[in-house]
Protein backbone atom coordinates (compact mmCIF):
# COMPACT_ATOMS: atom_id res chain seq x y z
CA UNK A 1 65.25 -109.72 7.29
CA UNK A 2 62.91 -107.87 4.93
CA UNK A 3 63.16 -107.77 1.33
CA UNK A 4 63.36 -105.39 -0.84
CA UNK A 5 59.58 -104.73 -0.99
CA UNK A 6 60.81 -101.92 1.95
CA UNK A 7 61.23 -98.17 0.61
CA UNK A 8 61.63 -95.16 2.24
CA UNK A 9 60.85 -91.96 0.26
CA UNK A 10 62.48 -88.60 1.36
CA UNK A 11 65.40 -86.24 -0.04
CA UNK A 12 68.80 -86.91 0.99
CA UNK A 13 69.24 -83.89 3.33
CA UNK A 14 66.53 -84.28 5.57
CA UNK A 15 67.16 -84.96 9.34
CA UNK A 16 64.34 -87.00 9.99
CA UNK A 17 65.23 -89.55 6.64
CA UNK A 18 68.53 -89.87 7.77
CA UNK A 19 67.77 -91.00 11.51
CA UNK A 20 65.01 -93.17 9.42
CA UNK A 21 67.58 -94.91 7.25
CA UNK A 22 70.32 -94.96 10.07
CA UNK A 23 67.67 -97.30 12.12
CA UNK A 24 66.56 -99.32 9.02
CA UNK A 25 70.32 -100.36 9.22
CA UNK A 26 70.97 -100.67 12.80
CA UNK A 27 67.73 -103.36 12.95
CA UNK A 28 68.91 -105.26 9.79
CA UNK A 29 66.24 -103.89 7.79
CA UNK A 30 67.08 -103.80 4.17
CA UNK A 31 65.51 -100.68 2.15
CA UNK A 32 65.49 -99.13 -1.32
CA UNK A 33 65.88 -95.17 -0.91
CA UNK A 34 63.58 -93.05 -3.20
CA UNK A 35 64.47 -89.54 -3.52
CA UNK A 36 62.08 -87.26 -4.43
CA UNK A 37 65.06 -84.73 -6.15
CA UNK A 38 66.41 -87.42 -7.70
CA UNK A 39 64.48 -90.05 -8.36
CA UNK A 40 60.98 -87.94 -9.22
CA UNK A 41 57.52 -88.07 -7.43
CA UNK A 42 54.90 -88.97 -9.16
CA UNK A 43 50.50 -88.97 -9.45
CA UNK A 44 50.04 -92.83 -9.04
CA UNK A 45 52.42 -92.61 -6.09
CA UNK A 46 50.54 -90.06 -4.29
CA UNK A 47 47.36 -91.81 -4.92
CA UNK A 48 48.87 -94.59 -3.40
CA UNK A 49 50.00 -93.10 -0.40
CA UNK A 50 46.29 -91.02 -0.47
CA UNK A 51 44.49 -93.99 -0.49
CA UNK A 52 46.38 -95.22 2.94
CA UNK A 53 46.24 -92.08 4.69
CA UNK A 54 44.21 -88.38 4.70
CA UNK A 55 45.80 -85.98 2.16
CA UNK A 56 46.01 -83.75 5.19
CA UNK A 57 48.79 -85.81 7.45
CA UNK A 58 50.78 -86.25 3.90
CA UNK A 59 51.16 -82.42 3.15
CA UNK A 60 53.68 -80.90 5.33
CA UNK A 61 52.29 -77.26 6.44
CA UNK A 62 55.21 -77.19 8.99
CA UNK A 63 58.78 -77.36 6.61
CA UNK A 64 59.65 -74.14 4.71
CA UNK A 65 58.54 -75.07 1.54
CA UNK A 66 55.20 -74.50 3.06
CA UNK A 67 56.00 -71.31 4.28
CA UNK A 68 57.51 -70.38 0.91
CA UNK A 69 54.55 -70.54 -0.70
CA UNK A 70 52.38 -67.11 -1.37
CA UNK A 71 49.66 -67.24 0.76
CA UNK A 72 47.18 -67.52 -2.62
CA UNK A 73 49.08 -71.03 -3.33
CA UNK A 74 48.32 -71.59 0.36
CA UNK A 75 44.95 -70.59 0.39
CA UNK A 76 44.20 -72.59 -2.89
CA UNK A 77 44.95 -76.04 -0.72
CA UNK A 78 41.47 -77.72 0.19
CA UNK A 79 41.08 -81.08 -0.52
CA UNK A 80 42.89 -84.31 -1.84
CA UNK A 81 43.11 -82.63 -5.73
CA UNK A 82 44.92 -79.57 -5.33
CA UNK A 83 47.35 -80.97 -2.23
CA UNK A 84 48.20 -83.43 -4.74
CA UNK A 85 48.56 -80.50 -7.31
CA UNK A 86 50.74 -78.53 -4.97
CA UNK A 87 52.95 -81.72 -3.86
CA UNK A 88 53.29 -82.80 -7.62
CA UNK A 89 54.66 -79.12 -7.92
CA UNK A 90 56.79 -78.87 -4.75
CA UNK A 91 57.98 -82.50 -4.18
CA UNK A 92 59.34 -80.96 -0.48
CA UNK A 93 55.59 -80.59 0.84
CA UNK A 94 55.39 -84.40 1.17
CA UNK A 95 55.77 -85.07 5.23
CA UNK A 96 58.93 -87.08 5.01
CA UNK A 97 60.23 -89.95 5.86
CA UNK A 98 57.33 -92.37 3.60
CA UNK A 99 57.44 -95.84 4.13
CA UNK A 100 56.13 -98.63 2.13
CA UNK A 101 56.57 -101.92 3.22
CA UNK A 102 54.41 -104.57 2.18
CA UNK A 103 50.82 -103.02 2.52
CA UNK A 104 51.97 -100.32 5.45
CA UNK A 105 52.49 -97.24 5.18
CA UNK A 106 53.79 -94.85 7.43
CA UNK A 107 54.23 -91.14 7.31
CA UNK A 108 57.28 -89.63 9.12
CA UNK A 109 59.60 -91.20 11.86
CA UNK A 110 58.47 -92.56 14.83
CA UNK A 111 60.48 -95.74 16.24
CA UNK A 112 57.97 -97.36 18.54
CA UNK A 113 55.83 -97.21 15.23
CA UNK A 114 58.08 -98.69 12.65
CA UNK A 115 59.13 -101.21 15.29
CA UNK A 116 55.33 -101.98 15.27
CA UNK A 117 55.69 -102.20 11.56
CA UNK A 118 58.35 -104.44 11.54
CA UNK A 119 57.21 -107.04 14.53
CA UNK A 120 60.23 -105.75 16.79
CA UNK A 121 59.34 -105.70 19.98
């Protein structure tokens, strides 16, 4: 069993953190939910996250949000500053589900992975 150390950071309503949290469960796993609607997103989280992976595989170009955005806002994306800017400002650009547990971190959902993460072979 892991403790509590285990979060998973999406919104409620998103297919990919639900099938997330569903196998959490199924394996045993037990893990905090952060919601980014409800629970806020933050500059020292994103840092954290940034300093684990490329700013690039954190913003999500493919969701609507994205696509929502004038193509200025768009344009205006470059480098680890203003994707942080633009994810700070549209919480829904963060590829979801994030994972923290212990010093891992994993972007999106991707069983054989997380079973990697958790030593379940």
């Amino acid at each position: 069993m892991h403790g509590p150390a285990t979060v998973v950071f999406g919104i409620e309503n998103c297919d990919q953190v639900r099938r997330a949290r569903q196998w959490l469960r199924a394996q045993g796993i037990d893990a905090r939910f952060h919601d980014f609607r409800r629970d806020g997103l933050d500059r020292a989280m994103l840092e954290r996250w940034l300093s684990h992976v490329p700013w690039d595989s954190l913003l999500n170009r493919r969701g609507l949000t994205w696509r929502r955005l004038a193509i200025e806002q768009r344009q205006q994306v470059v480098d680890q500053a203003s994707a942080v800017d633009v994810m700070l400002a549209e919480p829904t650009l963060v590829k979801r589900p994030v994972l923290e547990t212990g010093e891992r971190l994993l972007i999106g959902f991707s069983e054989q992975a997380w079973r990697t993460a958790f030593d379940l072979q």
